[in-house]
C-alpha atoms as a PDB file:
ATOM      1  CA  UNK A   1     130.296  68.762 194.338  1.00  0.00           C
ATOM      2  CA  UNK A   2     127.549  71.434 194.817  1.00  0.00           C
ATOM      3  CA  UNK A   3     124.702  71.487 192.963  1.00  0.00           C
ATOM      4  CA  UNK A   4     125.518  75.147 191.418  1.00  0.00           C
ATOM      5  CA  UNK A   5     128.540  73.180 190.566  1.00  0.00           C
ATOM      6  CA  UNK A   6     126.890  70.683 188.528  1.00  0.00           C
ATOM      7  CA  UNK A   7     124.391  73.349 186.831  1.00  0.00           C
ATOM      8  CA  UNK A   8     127.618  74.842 185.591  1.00  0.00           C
ATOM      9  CA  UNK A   9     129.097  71.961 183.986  1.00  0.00           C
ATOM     10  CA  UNK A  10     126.297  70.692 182.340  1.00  0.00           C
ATOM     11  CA  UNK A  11     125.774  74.125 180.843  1.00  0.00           C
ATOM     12  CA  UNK A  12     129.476  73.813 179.594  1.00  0.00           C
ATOM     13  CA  UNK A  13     128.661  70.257 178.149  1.00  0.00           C
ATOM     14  CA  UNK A  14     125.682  72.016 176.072  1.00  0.00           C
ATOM     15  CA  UNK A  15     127.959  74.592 174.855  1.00  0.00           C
ATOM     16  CA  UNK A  16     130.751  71.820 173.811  1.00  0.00           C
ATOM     17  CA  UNK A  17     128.248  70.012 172.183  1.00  0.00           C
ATOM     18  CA  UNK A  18     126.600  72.695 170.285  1.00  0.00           C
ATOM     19  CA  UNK A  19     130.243  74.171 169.789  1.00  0.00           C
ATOM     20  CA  UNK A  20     130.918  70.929 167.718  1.00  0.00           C
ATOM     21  CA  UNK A  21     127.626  70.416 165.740  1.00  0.00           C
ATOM     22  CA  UNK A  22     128.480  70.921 162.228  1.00  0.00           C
ATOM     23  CA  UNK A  23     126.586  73.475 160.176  1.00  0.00           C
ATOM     24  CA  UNK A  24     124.137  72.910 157.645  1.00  0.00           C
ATOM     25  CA  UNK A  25     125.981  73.020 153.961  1.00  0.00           C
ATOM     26  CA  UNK A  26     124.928  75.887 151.877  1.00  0.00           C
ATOM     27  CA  UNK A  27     125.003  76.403 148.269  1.00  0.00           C
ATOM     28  CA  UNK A  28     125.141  79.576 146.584  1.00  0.00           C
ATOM     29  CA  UNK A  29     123.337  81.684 143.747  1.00  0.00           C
ATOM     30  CA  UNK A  30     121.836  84.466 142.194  1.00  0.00           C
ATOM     31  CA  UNK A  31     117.787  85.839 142.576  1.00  0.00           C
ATOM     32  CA  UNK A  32     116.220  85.629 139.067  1.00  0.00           C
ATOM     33  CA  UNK A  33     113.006  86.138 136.959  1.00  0.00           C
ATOM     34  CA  UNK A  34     112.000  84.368 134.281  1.00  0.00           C
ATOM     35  CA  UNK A  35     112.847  86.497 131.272  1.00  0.00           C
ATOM     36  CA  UNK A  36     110.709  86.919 127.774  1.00  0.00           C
ATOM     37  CA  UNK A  37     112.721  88.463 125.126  1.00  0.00           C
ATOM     38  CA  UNK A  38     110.864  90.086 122.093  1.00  0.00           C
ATOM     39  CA  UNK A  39     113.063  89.779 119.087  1.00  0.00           C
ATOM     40  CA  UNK A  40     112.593  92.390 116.207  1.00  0.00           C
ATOM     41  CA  UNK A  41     110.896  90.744 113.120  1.00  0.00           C
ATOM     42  CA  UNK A  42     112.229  93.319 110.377  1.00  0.00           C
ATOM     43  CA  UNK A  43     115.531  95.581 110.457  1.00  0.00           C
ATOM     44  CA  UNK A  44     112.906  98.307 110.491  1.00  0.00           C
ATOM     45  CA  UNK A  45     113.675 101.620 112.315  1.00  0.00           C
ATOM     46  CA  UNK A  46     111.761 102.078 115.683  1.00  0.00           C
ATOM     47  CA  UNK A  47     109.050 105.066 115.488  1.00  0.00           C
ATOM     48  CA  UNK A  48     107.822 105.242 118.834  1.00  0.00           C
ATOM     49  CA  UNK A  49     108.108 103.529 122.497  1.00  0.00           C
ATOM     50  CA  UNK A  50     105.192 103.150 125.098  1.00  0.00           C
ATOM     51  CA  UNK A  51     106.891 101.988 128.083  1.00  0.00           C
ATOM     52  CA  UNK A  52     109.966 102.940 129.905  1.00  0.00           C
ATOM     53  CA  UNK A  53     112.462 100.399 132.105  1.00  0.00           C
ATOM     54  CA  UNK A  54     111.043  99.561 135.131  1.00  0.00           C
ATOM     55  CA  UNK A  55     107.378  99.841 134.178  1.00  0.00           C
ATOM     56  CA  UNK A  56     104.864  97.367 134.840  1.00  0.00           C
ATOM     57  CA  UNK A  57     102.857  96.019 131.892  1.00  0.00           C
ATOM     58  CA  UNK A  58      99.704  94.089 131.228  1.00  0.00           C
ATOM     59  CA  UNK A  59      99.087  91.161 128.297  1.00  0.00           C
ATOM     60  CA  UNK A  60      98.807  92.373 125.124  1.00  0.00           C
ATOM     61  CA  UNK A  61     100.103  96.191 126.678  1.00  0.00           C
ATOM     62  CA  UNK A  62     101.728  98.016 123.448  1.00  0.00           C
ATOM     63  CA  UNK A  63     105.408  98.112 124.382  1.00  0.00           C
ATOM     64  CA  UNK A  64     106.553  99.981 120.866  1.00  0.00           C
ATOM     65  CA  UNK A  65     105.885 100.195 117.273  1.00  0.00           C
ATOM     66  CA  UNK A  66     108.656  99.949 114.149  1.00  0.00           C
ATOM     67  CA  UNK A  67     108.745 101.471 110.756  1.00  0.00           C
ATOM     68  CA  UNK A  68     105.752  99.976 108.478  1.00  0.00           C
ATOM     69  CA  UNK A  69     105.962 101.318 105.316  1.00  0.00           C
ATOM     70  CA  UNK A  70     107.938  98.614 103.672  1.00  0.00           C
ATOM     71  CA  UNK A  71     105.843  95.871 105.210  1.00  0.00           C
ATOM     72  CA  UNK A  72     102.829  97.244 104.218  1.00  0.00           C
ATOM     73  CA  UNK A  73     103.551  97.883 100.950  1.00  0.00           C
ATOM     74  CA  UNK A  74     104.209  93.947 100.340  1.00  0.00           C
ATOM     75  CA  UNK A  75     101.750  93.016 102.037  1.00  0.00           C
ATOM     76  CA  UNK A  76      99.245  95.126  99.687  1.00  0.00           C
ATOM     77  CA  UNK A  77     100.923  93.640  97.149  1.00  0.00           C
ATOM     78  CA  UNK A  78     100.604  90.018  98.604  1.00  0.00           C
ATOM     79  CA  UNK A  79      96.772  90.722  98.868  1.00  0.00           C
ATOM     80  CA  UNK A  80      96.531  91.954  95.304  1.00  0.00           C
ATOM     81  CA  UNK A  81      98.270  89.291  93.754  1.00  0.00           C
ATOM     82  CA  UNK A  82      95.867  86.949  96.086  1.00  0.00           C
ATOM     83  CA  UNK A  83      92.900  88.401  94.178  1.00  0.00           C
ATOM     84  CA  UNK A  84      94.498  88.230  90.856  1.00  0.00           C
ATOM     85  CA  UNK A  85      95.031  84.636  91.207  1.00  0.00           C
ATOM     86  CA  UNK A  86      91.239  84.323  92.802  1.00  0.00           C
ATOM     87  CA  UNK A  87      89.628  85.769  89.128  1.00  0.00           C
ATOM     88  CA  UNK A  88      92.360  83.830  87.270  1.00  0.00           C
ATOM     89  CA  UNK A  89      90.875  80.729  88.557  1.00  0.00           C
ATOM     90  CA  UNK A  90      87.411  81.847  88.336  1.00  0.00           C
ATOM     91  CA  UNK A  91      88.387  82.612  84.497  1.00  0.00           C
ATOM     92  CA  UNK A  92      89.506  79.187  84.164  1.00  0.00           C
ATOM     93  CA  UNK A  93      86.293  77.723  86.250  1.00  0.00           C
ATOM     94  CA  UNK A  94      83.739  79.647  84.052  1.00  0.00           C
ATOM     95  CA  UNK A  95      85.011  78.312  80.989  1.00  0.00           C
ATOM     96  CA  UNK A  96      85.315  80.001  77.306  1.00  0.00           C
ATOM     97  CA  UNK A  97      83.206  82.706  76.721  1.00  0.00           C
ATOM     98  CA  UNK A  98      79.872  82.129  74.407  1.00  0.00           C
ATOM     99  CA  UNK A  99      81.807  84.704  71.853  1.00  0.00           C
ATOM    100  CA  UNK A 100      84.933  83.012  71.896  1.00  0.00           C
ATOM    101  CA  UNK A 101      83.037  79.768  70.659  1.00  0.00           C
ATOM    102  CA  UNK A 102      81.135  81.601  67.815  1.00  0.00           C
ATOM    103  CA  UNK A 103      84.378  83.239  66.344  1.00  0.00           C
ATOM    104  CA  UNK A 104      85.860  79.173  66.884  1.00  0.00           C
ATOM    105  CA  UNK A 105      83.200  78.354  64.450  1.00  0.00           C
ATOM    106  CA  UNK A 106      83.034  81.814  62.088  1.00  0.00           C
ATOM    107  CA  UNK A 107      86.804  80.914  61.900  1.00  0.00           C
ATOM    108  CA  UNK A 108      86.319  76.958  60.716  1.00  0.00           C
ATOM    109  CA  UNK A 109      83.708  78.050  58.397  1.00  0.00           C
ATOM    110  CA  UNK A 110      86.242  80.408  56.592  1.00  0.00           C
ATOM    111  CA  UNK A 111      89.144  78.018  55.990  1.00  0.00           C
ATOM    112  CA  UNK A 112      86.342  75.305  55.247  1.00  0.00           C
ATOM    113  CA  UNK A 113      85.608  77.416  52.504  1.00  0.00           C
ATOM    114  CA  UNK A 114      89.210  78.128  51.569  1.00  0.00           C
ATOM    115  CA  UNK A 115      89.741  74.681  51.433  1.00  0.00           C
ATOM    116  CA  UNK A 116      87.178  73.835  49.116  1.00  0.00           C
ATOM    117  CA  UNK A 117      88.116  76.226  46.971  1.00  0.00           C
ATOM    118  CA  UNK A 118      91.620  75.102  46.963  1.00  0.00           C
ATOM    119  CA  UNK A 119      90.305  71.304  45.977  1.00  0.00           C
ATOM    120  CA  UNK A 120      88.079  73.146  43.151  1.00  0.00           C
ATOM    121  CA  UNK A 121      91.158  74.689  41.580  1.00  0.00           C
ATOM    122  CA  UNK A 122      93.067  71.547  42.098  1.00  0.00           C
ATOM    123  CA  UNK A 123      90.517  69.394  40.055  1.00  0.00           C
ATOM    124  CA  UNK A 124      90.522  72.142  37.731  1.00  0.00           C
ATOM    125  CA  UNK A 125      94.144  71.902  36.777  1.00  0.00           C
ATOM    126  CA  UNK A 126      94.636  67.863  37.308  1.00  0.00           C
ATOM    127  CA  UNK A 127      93.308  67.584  33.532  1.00  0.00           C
ATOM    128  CA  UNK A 128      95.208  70.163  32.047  1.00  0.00           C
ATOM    129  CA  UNK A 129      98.251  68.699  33.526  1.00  0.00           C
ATOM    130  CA  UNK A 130      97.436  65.311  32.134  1.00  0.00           C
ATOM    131  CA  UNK A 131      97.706  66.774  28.891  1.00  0.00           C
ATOM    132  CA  UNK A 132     100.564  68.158  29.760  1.00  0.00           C
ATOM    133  CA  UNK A 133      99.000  71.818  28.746  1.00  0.00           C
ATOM    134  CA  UNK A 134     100.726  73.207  31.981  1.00  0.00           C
ATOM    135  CA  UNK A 135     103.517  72.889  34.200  1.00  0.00           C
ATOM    136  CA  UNK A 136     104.184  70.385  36.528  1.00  0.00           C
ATOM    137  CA  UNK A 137     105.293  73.148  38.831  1.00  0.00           C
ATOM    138  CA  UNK A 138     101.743  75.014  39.016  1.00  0.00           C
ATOM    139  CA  UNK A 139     100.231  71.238  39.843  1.00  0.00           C
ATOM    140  CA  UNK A 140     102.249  71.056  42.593  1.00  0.00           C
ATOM    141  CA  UNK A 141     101.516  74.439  43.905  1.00  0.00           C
ATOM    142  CA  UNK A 142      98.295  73.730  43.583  1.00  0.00           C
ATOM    143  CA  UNK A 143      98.437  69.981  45.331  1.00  0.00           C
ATOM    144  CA  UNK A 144     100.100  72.213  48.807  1.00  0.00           C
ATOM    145  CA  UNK A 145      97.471  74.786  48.536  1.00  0.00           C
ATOM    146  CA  UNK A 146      94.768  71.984  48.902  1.00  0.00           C
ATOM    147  CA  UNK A 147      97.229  70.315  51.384  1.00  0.00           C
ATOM    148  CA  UNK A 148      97.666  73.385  53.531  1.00  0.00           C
ATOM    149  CA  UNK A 149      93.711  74.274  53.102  1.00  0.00           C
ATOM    150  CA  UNK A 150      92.549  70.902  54.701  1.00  0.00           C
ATOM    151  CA  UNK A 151      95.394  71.178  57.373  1.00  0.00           C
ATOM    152  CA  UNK A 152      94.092  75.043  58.439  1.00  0.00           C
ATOM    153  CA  UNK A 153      90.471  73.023  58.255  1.00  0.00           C
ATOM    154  CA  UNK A 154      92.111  70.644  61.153  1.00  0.00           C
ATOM    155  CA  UNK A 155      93.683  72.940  63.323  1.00  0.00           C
ATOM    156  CA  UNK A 156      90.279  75.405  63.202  1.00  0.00           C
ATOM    157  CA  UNK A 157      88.279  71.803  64.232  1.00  0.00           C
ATOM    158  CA  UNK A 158      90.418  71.557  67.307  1.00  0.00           C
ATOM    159  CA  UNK A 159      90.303  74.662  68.337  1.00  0.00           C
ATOM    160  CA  UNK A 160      86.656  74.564  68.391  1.00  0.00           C
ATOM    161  CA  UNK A 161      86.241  71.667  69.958  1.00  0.00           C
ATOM    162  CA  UNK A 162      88.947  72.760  73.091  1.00  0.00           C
ATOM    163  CA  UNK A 163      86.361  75.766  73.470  1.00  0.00           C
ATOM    164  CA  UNK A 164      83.559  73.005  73.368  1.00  0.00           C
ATOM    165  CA  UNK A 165      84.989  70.945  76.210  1.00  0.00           C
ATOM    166  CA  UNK A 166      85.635  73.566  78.317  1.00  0.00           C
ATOM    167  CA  UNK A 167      88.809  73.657  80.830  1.00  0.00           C
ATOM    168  CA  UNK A 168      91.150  71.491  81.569  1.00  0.00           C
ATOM    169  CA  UNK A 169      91.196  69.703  85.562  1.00  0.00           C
ATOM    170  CA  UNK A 170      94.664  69.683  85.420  1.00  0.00           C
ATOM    171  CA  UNK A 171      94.620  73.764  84.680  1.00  0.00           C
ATOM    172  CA  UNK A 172      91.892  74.051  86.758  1.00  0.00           C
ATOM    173  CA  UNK A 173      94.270  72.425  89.900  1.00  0.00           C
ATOM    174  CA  UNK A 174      96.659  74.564  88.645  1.00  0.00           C
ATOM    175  CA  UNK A 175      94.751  77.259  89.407  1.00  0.00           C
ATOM    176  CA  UNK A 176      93.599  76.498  92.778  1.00  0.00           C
ATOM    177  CA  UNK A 177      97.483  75.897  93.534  1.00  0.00           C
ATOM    178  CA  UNK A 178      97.951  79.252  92.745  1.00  0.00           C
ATOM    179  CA  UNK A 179      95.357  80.752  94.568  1.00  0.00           C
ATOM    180  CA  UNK A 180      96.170  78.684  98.042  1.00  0.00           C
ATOM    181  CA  UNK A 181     100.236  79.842  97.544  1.00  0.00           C
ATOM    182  CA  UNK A 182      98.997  83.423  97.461  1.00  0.00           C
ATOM    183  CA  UNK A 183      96.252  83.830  99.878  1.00  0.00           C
ATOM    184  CA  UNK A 184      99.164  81.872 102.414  1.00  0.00           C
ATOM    185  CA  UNK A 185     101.719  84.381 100.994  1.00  0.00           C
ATOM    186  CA  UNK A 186      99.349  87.469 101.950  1.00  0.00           C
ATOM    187  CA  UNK A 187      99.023  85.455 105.477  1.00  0.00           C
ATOM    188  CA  UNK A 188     102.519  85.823 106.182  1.00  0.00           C
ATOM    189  CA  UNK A 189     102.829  89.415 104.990  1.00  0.00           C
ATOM    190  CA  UNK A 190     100.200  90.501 107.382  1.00  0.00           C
ATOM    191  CA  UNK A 191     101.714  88.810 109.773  1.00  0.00           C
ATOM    192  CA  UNK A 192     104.793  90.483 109.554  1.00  0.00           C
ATOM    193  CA  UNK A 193     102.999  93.640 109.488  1.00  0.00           C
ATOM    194  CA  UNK A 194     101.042  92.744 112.517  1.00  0.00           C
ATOM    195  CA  UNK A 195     104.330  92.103 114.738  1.00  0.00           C
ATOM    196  CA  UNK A 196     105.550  95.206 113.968  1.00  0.00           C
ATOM    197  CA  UNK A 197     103.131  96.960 116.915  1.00  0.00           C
ATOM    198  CA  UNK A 198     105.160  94.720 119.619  1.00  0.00           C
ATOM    199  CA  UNK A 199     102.763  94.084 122.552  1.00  0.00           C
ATOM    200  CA  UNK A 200     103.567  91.733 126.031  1.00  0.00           C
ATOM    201  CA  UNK A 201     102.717  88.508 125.128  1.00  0.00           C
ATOM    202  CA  UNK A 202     102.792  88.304 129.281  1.00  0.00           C
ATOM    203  CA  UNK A 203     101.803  90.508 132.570  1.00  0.00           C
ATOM    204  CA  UNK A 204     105.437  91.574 133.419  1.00  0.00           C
ATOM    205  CA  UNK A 205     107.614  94.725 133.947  1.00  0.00           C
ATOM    206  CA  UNK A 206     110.012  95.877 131.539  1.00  0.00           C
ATOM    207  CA  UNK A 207     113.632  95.171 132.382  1.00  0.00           C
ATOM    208  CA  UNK A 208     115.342  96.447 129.530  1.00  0.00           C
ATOM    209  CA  UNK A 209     114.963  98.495 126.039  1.00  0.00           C
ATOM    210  CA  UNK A 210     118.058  98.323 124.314  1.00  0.00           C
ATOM    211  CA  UNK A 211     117.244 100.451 121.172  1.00  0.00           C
ATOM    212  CA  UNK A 212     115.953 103.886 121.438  1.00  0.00           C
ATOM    213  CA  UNK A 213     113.607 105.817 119.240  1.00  0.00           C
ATOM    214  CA  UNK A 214     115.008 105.842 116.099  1.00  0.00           C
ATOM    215  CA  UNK A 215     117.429 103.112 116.081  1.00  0.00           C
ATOM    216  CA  UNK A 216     116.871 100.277 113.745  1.00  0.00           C
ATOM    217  CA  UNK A 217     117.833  96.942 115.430  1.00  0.00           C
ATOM    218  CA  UNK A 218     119.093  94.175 112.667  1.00  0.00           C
ATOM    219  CA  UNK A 219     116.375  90.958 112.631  1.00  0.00           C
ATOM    220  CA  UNK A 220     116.164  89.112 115.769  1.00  0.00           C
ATOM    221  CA  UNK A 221     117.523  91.533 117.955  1.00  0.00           C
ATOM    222  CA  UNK A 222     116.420  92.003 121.495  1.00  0.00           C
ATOM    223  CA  UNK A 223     114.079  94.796 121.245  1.00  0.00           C
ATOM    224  CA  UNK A 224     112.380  94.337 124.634  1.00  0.00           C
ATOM    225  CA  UNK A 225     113.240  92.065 127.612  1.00  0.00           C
ATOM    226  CA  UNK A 226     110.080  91.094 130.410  1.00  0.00           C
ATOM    227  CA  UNK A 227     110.338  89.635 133.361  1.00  0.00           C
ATOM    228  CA  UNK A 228     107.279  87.544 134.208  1.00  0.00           C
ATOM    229  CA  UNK A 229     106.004  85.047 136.770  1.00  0.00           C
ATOM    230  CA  UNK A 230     104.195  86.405 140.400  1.00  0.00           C
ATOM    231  CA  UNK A 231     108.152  85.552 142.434  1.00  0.00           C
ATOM    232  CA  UNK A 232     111.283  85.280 141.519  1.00  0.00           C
ATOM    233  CA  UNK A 233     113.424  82.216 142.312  1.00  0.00           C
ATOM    234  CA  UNK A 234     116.870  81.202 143.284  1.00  0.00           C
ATOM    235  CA  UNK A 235     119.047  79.948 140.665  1.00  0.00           C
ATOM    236  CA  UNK A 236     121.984  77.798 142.451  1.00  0.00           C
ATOM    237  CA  UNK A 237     124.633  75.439 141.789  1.00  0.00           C
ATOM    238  CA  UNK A 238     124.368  72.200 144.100  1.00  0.00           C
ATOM    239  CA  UNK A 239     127.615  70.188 144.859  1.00  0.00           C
ATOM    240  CA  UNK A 240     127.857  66.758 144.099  1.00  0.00           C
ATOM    241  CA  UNK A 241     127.727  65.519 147.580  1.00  0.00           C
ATOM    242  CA  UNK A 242     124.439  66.812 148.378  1.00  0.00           C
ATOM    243  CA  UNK A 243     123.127  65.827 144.903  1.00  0.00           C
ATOM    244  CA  UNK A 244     121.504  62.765 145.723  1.00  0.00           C
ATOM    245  CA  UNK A 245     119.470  64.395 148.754  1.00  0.00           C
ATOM    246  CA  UNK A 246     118.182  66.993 146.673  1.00  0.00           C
ATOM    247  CA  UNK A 247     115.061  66.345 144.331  1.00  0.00           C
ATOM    248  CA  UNK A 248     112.210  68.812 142.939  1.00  0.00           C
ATOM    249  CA  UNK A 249     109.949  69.861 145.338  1.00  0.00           C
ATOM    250  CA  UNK A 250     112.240  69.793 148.509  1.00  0.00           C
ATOM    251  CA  UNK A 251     111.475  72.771 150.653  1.00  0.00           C
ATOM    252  CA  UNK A 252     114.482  74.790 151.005  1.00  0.00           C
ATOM    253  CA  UNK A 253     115.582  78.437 152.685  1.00  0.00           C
ATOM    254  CA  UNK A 254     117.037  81.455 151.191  1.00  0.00           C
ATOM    255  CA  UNK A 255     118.485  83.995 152.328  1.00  0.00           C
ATOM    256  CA  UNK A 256     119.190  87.374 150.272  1.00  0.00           C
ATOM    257  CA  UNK A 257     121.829  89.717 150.764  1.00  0.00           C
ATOM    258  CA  UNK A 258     121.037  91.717 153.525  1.00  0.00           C
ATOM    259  CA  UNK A 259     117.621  90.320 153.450  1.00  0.00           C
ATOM    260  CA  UNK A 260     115.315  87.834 155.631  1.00  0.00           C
ATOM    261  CA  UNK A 261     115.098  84.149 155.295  1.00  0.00           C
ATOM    262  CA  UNK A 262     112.429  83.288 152.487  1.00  0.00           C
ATOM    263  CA  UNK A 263     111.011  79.721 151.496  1.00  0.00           C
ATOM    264  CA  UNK A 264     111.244  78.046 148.612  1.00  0.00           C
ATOM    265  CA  UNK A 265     111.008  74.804 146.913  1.00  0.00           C
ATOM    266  CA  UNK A 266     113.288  73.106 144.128  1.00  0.00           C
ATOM    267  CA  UNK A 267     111.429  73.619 140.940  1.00  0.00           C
ATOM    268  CA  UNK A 268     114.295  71.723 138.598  1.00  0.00           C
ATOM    269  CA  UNK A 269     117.606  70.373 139.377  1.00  0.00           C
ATOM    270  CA  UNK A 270     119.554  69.157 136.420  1.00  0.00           C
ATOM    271  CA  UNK A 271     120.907  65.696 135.589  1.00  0.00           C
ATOM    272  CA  UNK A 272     124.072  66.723 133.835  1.00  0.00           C
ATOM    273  CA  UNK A 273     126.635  68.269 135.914  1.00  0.00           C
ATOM    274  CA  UNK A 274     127.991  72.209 135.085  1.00  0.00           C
ATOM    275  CA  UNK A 275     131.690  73.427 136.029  1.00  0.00           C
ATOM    276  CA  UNK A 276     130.994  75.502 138.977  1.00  0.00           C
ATOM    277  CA  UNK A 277     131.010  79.294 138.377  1.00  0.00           C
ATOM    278  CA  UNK A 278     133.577  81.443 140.192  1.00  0.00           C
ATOM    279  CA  UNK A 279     131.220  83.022 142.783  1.00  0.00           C
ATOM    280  CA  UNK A 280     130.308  79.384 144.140  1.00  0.00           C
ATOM    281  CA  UNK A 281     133.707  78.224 144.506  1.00  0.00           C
ATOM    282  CA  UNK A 282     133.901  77.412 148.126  1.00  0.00           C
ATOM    283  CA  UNK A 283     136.370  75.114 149.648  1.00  0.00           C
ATOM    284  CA  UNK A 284     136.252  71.649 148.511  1.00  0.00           C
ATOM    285  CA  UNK A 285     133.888  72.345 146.210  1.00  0.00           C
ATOM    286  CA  UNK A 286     136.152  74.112 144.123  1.00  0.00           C
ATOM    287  CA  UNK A 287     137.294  70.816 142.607  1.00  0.00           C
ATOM    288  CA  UNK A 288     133.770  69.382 141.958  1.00  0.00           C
ATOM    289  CA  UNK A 289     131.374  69.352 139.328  1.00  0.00           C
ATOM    290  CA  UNK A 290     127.862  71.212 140.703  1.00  0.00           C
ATOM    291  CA  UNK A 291     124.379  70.943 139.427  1.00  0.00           C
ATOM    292  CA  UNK A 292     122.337  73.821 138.366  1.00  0.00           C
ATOM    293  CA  UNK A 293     118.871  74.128 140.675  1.00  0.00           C
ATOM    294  CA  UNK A 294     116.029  76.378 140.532  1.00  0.00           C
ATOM    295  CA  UNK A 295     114.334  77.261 143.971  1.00  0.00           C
ATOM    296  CA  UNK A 296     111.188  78.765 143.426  1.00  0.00           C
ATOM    297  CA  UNK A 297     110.049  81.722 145.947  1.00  0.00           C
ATOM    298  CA  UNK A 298     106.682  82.965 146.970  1.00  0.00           C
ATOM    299  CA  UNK A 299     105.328  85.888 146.962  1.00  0.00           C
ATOM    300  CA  UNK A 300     107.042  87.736 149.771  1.00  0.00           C
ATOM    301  CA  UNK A 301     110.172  88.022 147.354  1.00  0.00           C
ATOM    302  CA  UNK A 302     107.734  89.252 144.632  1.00  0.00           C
ATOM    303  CA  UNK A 303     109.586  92.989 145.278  1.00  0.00           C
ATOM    304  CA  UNK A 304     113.341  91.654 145.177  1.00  0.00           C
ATOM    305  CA  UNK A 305     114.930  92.957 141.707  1.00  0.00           C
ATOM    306  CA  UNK A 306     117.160  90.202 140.403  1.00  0.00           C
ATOM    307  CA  UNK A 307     121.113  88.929 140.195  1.00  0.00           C
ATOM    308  CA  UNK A 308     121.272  89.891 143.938  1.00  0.00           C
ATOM    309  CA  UNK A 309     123.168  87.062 145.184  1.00  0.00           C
ATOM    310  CA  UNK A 310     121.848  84.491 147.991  1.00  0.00           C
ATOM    311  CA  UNK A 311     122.621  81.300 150.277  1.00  0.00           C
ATOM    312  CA  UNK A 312     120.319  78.120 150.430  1.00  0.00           C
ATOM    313  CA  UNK A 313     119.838  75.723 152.700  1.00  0.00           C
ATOM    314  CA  UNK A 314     117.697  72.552 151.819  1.00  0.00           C
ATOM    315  CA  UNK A 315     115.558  70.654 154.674  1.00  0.00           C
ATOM    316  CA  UNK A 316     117.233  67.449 155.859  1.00  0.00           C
ATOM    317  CA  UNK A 317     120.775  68.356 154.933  1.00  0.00           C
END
């Protein structure tokens, strides 16, 4: 056999061999972002919109701005009724008034004096009635007169001697009670009003608005949707057999529709199986169980939009 001869079939040998070397299992997916929804806070109407779909926004950017009327109106009120409750409880702290004390004691000196009068007329009559010179009747009007005197003499006594002591503690907690439920009330109001200029709580560009100016999305409605992060990543489905090779940080490559390769790495696979979703069914793995895996990209797939679907391949597989 010539040499060209043998040239020729090891050649063919190569080509058998490489003919029967089984391809390297690929699981497939979608290209994603990570995705900040901003709910809406009040079933206010919207009243203007700063950005458009598309656009690229910085933290804190104003994105747009609902109805505040309502919200400021209670929280005015909130902050009123804080400083209502703020004098109430200096009121109580300060104690009774110098005046209030003085007409305590003008007003004890008065019934003081009715009383006395009341026993006067009382001794007056007690003889007469021994003698039986008038009726038993008019004693005993006079007796609860003197009764009712002494008893208005009590009641003026205490009253004074309330003002004298000054507040209560327990009032005085009461008070303070008050005053920390409506200063937090008049928190939360302003914080309601304050969310209703939604900003980006992230660097990010606007995927979607679904309300448009004038709209007024119920409460916790999506009224903005960001993508964020500097890449995107691969979100696939990974079939039971190659579970157990696959673990975060496993280099792995991706290729896009009608893209280049990219590389990645496996940010999170999960520990509890998914059914697989119709796009993934392939073969055999139609009848398995798969497990969701993120594959994080750099930054040369920072331009790719998302849901564009995609193949992986992990190292060692």
């Amino acid at each position: 056999m010539t040499r060209n001869a043998l040239s020729l079939l090891g050649l063919l040998g190569l080509l058998a061999l490489a003919g029967c070397t089984k391809p390297a299992p690929q699981v497939l997916g979608t290209l994603e972002w990570d995705r900040i929804t901003l709910p809406a806070p009040a079933g206010e109407r919207i009243t203007r919109i700063d950005v458009r779909e598309g656009q690229q926004v910085a933290a804190g950017a104003p994105l747009l701005q609902l109805d505040v009327t309502r919200a400021r109106a209670q929280s005015d009120a909130a902050q009123a009724q804080a400083r209502q409750s703020t004098e109430a409880l200096a009121e109580l702290q300060a104690g009774p008034r110098s005046e209030q004390i003085a007409q305590a004691r003008a007003q004890l000196a008065a019934v003081q004096a009715q009383a006395a009068d009341a026993r006067a007329a009382l001794a007056r009559l007690r003889p007469l009635a021994a003698r039986q010179l008038m009726a038993q009747s008019d004693l005993d009007r006079a007796i609860a007169a003197s009764g009712n005197a002494d008893g208005q003499v009590r009641a003026a006594q205490a009253a004074l001697d309330e003002l004298l002591h000054g507040t209560r503690v327990e009032r005085i907690a009461q008070g303070e009670a008050a005053v920390a439920a409506a200063r937090a009330q008049a928190v939360v109001q302003s914080a309601t009003l304050g969310k209703l200029d939604v900003v980006a709580p992230r660097a990010g560009r606007v995927d979607s608005l679904p309300y448009k100016l004038g709209d007024q999305a119920p409460i916790g409605a999506p009224l903005v949707i960001l993508l964020v992060g500097d890449a995107p990543y691969a979100r696939v489905y990974v079939p039971e057999p190659l579970r157990a090779g696959v673990k975060v940080g496993d280099r792995a490559r991706v290729r896009v529709a009608g893209g280049a390769a990219l590389q990645g790495h496996v940010r999170m696979i999960r520990s509890e199986p998914v059914f697989t979703p119709y796009y993934a069914l392939v073969g055999e793995d139609a009848a398995r169980l798969s497990y969701l895996a993120e594959i994080q990209l750099g930054a040369d797939a920072a331009t790719l939009p998302a849901g564009l679907p995609l193949q992986v391949e992990f190292d060692g597989h």
